[in-house]
C-alpha atoms as a PDB file:
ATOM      1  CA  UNK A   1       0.315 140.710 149.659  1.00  0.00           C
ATOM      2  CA  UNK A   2       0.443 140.185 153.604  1.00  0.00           C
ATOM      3  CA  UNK A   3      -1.032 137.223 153.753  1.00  0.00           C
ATOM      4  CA  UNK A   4       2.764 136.269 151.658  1.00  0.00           C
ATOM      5  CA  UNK A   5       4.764 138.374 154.253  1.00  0.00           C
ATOM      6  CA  UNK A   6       3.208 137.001 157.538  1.00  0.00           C
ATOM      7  CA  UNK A   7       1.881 133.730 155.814  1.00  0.00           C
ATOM      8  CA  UNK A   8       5.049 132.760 154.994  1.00  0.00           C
ATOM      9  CA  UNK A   9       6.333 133.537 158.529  1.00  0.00           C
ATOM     10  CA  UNK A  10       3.755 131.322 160.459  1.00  0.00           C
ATOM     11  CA  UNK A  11       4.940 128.522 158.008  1.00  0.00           C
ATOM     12  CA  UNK A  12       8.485 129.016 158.760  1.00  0.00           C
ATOM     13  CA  UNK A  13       7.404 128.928 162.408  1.00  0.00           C
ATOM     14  CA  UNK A  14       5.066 125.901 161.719  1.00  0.00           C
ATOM     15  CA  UNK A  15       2.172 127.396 163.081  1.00  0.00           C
ATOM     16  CA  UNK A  16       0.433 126.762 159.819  1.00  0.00           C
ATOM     17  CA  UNK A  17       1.041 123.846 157.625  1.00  0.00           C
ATOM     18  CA  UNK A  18       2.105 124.161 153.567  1.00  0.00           C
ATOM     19  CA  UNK A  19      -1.628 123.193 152.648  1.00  0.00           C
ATOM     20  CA  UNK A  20      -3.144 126.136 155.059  1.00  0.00           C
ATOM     21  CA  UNK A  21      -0.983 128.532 153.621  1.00  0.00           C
ATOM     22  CA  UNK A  22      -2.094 127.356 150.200  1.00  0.00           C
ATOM     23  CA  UNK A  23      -5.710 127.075 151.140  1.00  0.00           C
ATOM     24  CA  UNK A  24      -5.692 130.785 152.940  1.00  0.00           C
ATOM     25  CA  UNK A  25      -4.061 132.754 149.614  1.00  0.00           C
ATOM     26  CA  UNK A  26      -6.445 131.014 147.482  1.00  0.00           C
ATOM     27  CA  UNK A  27      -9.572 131.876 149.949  1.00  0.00           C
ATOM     28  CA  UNK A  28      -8.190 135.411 149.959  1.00  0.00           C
ATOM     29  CA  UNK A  29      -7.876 136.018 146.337  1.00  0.00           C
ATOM     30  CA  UNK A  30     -11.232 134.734 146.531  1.00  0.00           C
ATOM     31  CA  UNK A  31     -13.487 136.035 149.106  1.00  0.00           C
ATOM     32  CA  UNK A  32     -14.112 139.569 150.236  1.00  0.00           C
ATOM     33  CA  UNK A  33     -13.200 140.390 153.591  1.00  0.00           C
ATOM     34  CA  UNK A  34     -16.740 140.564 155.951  1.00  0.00           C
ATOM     35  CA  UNK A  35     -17.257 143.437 158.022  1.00  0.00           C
ATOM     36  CA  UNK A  36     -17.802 141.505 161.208  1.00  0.00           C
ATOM     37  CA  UNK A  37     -14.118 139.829 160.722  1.00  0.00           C
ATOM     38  CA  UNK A  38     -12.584 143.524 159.638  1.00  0.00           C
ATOM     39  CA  UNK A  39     -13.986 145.152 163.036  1.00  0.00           C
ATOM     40  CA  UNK A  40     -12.849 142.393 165.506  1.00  0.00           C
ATOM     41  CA  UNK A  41      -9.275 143.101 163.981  1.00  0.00           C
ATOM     42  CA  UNK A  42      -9.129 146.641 164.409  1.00  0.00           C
ATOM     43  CA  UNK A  43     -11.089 146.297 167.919  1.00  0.00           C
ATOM     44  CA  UNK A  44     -14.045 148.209 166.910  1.00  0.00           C
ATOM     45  CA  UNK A  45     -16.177 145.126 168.273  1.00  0.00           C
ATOM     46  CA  UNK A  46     -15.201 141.897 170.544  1.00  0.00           C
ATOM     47  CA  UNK A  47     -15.696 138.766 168.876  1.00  0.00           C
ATOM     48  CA  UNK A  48     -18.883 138.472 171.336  1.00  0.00           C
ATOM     49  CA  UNK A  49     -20.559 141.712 169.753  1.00  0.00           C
ATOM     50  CA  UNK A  50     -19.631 140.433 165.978  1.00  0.00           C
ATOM     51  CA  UNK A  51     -21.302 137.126 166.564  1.00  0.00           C
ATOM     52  CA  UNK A  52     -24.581 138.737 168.370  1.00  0.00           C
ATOM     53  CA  UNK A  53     -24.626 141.034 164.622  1.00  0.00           C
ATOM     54  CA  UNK A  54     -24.355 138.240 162.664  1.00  0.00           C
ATOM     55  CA  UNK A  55     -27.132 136.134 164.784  1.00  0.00           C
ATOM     56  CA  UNK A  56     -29.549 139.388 164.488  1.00  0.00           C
ATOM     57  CA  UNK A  57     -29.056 139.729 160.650  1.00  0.00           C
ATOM     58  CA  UNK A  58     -30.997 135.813 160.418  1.00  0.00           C
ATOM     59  CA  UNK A  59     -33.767 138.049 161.963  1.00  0.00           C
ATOM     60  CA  UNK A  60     -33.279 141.440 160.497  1.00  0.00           C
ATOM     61  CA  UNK A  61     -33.428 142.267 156.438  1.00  0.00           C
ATOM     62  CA  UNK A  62     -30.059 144.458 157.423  1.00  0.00           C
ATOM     63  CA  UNK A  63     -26.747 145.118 156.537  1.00  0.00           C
ATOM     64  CA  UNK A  64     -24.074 144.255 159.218  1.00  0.00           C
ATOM     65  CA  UNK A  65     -23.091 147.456 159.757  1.00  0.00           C
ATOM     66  CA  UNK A  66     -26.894 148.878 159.724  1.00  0.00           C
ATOM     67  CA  UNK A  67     -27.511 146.255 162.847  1.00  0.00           C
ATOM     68  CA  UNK A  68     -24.561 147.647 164.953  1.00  0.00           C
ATOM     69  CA  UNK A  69     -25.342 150.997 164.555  1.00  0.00           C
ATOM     70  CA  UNK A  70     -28.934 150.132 165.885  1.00  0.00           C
ATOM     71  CA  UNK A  71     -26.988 148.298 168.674  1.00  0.00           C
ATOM     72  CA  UNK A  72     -25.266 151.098 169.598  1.00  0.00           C
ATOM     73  CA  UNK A  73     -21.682 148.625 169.345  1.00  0.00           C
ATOM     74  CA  UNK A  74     -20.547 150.938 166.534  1.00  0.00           C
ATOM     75  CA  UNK A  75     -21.255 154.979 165.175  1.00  0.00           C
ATOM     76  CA  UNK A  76     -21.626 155.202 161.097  1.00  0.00           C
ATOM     77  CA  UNK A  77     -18.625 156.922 160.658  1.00  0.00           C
ATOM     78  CA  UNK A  78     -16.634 153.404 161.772  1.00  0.00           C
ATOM     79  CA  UNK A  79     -18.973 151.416 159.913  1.00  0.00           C
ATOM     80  CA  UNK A  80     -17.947 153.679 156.927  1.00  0.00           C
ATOM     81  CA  UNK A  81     -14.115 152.975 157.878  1.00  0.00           C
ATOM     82  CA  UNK A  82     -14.761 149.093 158.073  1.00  0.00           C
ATOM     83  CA  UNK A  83     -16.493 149.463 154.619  1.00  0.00           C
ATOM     84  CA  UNK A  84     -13.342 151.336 153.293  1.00  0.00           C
ATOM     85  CA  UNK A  85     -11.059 148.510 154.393  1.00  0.00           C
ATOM     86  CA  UNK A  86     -13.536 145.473 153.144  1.00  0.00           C
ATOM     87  CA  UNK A  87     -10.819 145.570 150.409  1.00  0.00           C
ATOM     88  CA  UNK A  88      -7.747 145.691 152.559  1.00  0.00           C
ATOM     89  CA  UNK A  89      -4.935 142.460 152.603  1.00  0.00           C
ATOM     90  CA  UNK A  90      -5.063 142.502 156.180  1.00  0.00           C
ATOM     91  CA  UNK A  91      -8.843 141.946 156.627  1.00  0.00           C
ATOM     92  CA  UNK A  92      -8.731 139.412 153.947  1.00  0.00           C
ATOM     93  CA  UNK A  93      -6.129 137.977 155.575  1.00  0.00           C
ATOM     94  CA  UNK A  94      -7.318 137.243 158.751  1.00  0.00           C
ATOM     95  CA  UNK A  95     -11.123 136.232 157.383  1.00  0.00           C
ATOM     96  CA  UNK A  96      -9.156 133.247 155.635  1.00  0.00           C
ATOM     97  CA  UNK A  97      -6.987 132.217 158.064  1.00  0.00           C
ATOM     98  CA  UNK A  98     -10.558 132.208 161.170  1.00  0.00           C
ATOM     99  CA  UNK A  99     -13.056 130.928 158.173  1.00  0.00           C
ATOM    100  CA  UNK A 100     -10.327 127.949 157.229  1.00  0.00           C
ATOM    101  CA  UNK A 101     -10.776 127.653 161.383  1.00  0.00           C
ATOM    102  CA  UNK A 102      -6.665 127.701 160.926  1.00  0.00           C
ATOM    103  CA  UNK A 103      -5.813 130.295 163.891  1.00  0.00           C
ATOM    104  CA  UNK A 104      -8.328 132.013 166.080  1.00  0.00           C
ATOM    105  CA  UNK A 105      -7.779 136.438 165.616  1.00  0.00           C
ATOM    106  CA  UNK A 106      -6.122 135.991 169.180  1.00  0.00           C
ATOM    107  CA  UNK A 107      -3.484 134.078 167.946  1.00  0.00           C
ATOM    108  CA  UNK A 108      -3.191 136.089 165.021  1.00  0.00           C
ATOM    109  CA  UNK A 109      -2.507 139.089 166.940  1.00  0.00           C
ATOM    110  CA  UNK A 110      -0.107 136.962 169.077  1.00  0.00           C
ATOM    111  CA  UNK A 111       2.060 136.043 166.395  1.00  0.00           C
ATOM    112  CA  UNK A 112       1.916 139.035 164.441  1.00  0.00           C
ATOM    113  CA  UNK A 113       3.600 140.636 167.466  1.00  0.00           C
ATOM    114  CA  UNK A 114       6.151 137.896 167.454  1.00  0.00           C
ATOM    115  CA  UNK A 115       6.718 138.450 164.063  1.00  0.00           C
ATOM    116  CA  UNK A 116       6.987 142.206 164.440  1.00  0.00           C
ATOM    117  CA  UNK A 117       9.681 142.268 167.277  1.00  0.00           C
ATOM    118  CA  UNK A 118      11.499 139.166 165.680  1.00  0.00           C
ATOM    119  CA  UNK A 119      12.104 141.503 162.592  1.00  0.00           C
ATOM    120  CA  UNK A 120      12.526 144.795 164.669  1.00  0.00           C
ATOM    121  CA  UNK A 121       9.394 146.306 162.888  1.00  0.00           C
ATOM    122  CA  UNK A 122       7.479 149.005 164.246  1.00  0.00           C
ATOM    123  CA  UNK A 123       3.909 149.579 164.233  1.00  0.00           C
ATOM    124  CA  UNK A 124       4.154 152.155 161.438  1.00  0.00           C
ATOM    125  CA  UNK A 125       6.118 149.694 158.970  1.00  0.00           C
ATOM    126  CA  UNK A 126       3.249 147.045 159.950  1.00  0.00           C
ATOM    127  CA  UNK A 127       0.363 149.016 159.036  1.00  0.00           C
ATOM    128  CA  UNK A 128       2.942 150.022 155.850  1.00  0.00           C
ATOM    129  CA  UNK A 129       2.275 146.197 155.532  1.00  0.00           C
ATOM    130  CA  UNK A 130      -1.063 145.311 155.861  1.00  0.00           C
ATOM    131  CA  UNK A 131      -1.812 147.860 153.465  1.00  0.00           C
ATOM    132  CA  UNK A 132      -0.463 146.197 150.734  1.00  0.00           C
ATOM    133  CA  UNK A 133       0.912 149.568 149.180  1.00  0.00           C
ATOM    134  CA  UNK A 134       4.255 148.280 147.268  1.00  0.00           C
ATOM    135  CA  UNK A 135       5.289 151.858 147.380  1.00  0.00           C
ATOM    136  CA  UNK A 136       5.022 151.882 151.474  1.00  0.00           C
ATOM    137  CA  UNK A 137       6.352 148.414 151.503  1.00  0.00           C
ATOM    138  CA  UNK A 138       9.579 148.514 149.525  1.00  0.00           C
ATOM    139  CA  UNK A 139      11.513 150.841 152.062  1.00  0.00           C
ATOM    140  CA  UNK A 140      11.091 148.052 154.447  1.00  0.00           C
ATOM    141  CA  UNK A 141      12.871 146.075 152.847  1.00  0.00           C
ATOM    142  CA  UNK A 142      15.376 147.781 150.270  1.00  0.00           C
ATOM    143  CA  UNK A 143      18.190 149.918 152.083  1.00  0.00           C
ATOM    144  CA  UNK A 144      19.650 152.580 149.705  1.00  0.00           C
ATOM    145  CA  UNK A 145      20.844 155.909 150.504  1.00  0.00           C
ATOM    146  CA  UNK A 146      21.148 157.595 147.006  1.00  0.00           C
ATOM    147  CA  UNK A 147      17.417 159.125 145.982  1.00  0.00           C
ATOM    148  CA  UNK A 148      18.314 158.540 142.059  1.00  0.00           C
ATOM    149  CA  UNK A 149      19.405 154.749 142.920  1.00  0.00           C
ATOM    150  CA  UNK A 150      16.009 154.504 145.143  1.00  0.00           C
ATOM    151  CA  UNK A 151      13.822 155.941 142.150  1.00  0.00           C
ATOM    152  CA  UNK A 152      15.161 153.060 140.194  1.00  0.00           C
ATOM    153  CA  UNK A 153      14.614 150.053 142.875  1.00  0.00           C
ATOM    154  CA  UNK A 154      10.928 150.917 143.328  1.00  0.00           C
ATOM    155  CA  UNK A 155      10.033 151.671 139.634  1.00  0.00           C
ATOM    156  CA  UNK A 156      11.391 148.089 138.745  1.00  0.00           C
ATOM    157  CA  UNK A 157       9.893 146.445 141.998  1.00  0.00           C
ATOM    158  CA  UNK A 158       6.402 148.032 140.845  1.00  0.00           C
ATOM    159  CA  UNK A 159       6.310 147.360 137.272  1.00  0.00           C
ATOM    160  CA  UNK A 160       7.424 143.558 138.884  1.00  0.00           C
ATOM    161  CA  UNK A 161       4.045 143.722 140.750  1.00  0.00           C
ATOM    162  CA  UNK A 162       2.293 145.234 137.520  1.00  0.00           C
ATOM    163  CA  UNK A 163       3.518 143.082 135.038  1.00  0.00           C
ATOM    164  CA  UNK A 164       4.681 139.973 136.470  1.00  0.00           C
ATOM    165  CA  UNK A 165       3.787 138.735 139.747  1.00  0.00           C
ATOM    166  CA  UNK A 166       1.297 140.925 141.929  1.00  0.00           C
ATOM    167  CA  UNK A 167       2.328 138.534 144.977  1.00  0.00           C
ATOM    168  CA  UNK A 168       5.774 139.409 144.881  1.00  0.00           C
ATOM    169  CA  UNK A 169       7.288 139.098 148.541  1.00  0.00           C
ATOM    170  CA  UNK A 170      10.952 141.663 149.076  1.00  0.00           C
ATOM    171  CA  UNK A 171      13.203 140.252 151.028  1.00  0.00           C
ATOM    172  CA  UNK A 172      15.739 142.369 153.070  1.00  0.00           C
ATOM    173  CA  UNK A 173      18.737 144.343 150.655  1.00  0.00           C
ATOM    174  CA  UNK A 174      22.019 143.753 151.109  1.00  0.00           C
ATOM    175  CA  UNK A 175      25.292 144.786 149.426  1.00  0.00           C
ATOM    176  CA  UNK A 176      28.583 143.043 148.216  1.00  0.00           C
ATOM    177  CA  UNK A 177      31.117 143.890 146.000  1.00  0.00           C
ATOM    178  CA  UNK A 178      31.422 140.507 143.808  1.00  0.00           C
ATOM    179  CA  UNK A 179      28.553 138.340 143.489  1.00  0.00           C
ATOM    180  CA  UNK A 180      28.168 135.060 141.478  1.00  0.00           C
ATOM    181  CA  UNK A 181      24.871 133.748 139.984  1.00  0.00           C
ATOM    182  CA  UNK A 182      23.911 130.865 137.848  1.00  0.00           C
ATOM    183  CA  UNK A 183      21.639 132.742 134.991  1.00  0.00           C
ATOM    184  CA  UNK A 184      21.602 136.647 134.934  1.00  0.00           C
ATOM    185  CA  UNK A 185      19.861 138.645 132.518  1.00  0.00           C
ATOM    186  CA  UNK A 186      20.888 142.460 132.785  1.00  0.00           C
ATOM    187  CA  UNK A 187      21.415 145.897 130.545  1.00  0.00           C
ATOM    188  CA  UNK A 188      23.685 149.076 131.323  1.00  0.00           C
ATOM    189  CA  UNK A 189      22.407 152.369 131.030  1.00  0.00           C
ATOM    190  CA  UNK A 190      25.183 155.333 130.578  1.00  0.00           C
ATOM    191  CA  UNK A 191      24.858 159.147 130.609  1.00  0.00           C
ATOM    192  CA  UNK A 192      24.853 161.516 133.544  1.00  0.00           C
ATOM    193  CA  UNK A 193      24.452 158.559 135.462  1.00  0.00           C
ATOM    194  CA  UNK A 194      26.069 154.622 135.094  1.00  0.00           C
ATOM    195  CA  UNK A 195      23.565 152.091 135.834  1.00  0.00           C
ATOM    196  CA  UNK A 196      23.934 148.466 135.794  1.00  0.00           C
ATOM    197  CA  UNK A 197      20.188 146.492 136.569  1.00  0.00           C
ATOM    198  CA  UNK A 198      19.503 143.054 136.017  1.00  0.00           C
ATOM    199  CA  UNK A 199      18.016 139.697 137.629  1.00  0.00           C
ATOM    200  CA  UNK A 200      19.424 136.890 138.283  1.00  0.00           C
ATOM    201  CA  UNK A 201      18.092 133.592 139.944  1.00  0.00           C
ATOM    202  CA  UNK A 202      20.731 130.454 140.874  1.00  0.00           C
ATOM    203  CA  UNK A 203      18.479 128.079 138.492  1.00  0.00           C
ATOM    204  CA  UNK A 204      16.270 128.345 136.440  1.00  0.00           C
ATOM    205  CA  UNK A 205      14.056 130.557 138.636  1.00  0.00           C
ATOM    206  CA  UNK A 206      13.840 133.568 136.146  1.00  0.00           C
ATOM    207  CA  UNK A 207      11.084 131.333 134.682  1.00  0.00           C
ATOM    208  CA  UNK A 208       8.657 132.904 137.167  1.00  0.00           C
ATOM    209  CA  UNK A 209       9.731 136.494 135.316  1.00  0.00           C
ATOM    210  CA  UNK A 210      10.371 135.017 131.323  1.00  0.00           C
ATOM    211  CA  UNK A 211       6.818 133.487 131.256  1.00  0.00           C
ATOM    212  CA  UNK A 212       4.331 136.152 132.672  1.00  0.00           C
ATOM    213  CA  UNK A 213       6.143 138.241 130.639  1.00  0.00           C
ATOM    214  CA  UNK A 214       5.992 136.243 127.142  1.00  0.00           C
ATOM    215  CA  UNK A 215       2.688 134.935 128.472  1.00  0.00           C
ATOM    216  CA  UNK A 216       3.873 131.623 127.226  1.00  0.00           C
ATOM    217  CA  UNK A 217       5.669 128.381 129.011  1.00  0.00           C
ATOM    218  CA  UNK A 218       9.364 127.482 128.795  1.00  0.00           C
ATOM    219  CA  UNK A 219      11.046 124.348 129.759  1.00  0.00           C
ATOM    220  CA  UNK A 220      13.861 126.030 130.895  1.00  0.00           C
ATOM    221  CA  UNK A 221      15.933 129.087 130.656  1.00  0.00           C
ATOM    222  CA  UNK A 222      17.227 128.459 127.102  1.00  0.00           C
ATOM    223  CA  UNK A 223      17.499 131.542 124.148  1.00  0.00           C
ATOM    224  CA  UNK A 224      13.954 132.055 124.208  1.00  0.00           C
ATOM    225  CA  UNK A 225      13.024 132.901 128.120  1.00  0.00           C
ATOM    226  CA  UNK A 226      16.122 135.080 128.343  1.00  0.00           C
ATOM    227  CA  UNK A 227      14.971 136.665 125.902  1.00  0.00           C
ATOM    228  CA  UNK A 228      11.667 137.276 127.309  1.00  0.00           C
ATOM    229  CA  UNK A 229      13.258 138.649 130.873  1.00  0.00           C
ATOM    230  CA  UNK A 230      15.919 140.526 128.591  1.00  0.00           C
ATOM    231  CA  UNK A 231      12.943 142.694 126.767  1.00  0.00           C
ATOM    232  CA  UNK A 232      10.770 143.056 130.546  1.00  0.00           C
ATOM    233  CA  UNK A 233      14.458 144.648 132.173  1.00  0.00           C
ATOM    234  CA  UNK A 234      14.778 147.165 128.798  1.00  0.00           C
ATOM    235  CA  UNK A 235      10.863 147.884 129.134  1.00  0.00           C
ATOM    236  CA  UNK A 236      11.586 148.929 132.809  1.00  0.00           C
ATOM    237  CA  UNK A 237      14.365 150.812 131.937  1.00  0.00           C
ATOM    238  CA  UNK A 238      12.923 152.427 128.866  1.00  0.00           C
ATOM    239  CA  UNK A 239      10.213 154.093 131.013  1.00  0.00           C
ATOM    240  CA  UNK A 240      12.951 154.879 133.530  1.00  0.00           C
ATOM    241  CA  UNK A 241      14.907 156.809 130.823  1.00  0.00           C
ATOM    242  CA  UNK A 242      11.760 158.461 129.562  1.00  0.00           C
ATOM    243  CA  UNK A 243      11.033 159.591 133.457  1.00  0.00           C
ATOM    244  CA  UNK A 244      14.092 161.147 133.623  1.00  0.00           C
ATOM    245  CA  UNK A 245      14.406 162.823 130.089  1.00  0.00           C
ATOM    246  CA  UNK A 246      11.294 164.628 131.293  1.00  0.00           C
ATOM    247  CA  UNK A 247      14.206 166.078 133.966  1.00  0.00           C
ATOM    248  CA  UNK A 248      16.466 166.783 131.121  1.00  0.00           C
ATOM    249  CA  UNK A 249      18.541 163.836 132.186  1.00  0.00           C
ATOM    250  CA  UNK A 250      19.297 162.018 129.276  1.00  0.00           C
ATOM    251  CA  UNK A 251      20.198 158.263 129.002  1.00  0.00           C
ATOM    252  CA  UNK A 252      21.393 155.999 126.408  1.00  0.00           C
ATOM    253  CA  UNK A 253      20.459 152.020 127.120  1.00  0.00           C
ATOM    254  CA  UNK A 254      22.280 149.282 125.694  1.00  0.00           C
ATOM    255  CA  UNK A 255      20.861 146.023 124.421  1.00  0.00           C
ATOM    256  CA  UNK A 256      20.462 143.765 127.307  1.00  0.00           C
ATOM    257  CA  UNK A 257      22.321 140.493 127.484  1.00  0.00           C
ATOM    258  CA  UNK A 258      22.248 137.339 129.469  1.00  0.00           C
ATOM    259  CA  UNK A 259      24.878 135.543 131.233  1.00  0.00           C
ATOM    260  CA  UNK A 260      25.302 131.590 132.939  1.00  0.00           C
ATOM    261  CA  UNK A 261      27.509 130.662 135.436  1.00  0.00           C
ATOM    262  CA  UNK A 262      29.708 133.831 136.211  1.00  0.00           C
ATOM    263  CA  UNK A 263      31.071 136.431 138.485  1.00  0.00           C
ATOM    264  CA  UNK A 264      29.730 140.289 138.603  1.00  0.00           C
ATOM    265  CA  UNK A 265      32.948 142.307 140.014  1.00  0.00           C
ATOM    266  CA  UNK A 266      32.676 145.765 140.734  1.00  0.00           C
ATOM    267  CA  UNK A 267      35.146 148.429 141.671  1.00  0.00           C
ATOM    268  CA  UNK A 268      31.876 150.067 144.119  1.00  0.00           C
ATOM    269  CA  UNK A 269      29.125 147.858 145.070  1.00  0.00           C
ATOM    270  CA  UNK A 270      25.581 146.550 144.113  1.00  0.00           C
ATOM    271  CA  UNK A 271      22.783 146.124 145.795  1.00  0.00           C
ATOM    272  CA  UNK A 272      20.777 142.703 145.837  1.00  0.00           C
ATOM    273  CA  UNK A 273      16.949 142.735 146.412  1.00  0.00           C
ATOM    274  CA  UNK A 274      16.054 139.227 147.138  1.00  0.00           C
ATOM    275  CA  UNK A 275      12.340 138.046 146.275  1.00  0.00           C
ATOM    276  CA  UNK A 276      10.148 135.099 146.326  1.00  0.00           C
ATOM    277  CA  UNK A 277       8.022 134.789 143.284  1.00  0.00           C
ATOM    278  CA  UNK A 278       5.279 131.382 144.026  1.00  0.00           C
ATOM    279  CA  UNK A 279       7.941 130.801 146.463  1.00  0.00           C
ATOM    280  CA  UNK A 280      10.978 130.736 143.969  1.00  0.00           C
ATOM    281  CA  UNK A 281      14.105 133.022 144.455  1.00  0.00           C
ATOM    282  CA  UNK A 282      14.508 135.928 141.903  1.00  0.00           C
ATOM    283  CA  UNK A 283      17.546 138.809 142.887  1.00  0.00           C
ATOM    284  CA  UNK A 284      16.984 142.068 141.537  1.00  0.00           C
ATOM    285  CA  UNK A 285      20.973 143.310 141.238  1.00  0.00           C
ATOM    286  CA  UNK A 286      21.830 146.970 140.464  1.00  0.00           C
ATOM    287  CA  UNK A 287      24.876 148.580 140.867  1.00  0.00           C
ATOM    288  CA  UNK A 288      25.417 152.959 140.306  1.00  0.00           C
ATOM    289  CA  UNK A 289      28.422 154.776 139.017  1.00  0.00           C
ATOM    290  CA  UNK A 290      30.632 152.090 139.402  1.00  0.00           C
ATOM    291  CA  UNK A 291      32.689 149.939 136.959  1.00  0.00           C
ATOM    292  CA  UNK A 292      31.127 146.471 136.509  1.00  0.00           C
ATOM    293  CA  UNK A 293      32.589 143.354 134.978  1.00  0.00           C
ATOM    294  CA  UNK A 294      30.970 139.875 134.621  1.00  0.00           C
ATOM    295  CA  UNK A 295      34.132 137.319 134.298  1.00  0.00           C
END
């Protein structure tokens, strides 16, 4: 999931070209991180001490970390750190981007900290990041105030990342009180609270939710694929209602519809989570305790 986040920011920048970036995610999904790579990034060893390692283990029937504790370059309980982060997004990251020889871990560091300050990060929210924890990722990007509204945003950003798209790259929140869309599947959920959820895409870009979800392909977004994003938004919001009826806050869901070519008009506001999905644009919209109208 970083490799998406800062990937996609060294392409906008053009420090990597469309056919790196597609050649690093696919090395990353493939390869597991190596321990030499991992402890150059979190300066545990200079590149100098990682290659020496790497030239003794030709000589030596010995794990990587087994030669640089006989080196003396590292103790076992930071070997045993390294091995806990050989799955980490980070370290995968930055093994595919120096084994695809596309950007040395100097330059990586370099623009990471361009990328940082550009988006006023700090080093907390980077390591929130790199760890590719949706639940530590989505405050980064999703600004809501009211805990009930926030419970909501992450459970349907997750079950997007369980169910549909595990590569699914937020996009900073905003808020408006109108907002037009060209297709817009969405349900309304009344009770103690009044909650309006749905996603909407300016094409047919709700294709990258309809078909993970029906597991089959559609040509466009006709009956069928709304359908199919219709049921995922009232599966997320059936296990929403069943959360909170565990609360003794009770919920009543109505069927979910779809829309073309309209205006949502509110008397509050909602919020809109942008995200890429294989680079296509999918909004998440939701809107709480306020009258909503799609004209």
């Amino acid at each position: 999931m970083f490799g998406q986040y800062f990937g996609r920011y060294l392409l906008e920048k053009n420090r990597i070209s469309q056919a790196e970036f597609n050649e690093i995610i696919a090395h990353q999904k493939s390869s597991p991180a190596k321990l030499g790579v991992i402890a150059v990034a979190e300066k545990l060893l200079t590149a100098k001490q990682a290659d020496e390692v790497n030239e003794l283990q030709k000589k030596m029937d010995l794990r990587f970390g087994d030669v640089a504790i006989e080196k003396g370059y590292l103790l076992s309980e930071e070997v045993a750190y390294l091995l806990n982060m050989q799955g980490n997004p980070y370290s995968k990251f930055v093994q595919a981007i120096t084994e695809n020889k596309v950007l040395t871990i100097e330059e990586i560091e370099s623009y990471l900290e361009e990328y940082k300050n550009e988006y006023g990060f700090t080093d907390y929210e980077i390591d929130a990041l790199k760890s590719g924890d949706i639940d530590r990722i989505i405050p980064l990007f999703v600004e809501a105030d009211n805990p009930f509204l926030c419970d909501y945003i992450s459970l349907a950003i997750r079950n997007l990342v369980r169910f549909i798209n595990s590569e699914v790259v937020l996009q900073k929140s905003y808020k408006k009180s109108n907002y037009a869309f060209g297709n817009l599947a969405y349900q309304h959920m009344n009770g103690e609270h009044q909650i309006f959820a749905g996603f909407a895409s300016g094409k047919d870009e709700l294709l990258h939710i309809a078909e993970p979800f029906a597991k089959e392909k559609f040509d466009r977004m006709d009956e069928d694929a709304f359908d199919s994003v219709c049921e995922f938004i009232n599966c997320n919001n059936g296990l929403f209602a069943s959360k909170l009826s565990e609360e003794d806050i009770h919920m009543d869901m109505t069927p979910p519809l779809f829309e073309r070519n309209k205006k949502i008009i509110t008397n509050g506001e909602v919020i809109i989570i942008p995200m890429l999905m294989d680079g296509a644009k999918v909004e998440l919209i939701v809107a709480m305790n306020s009258l909503v109208k799609i004209d």
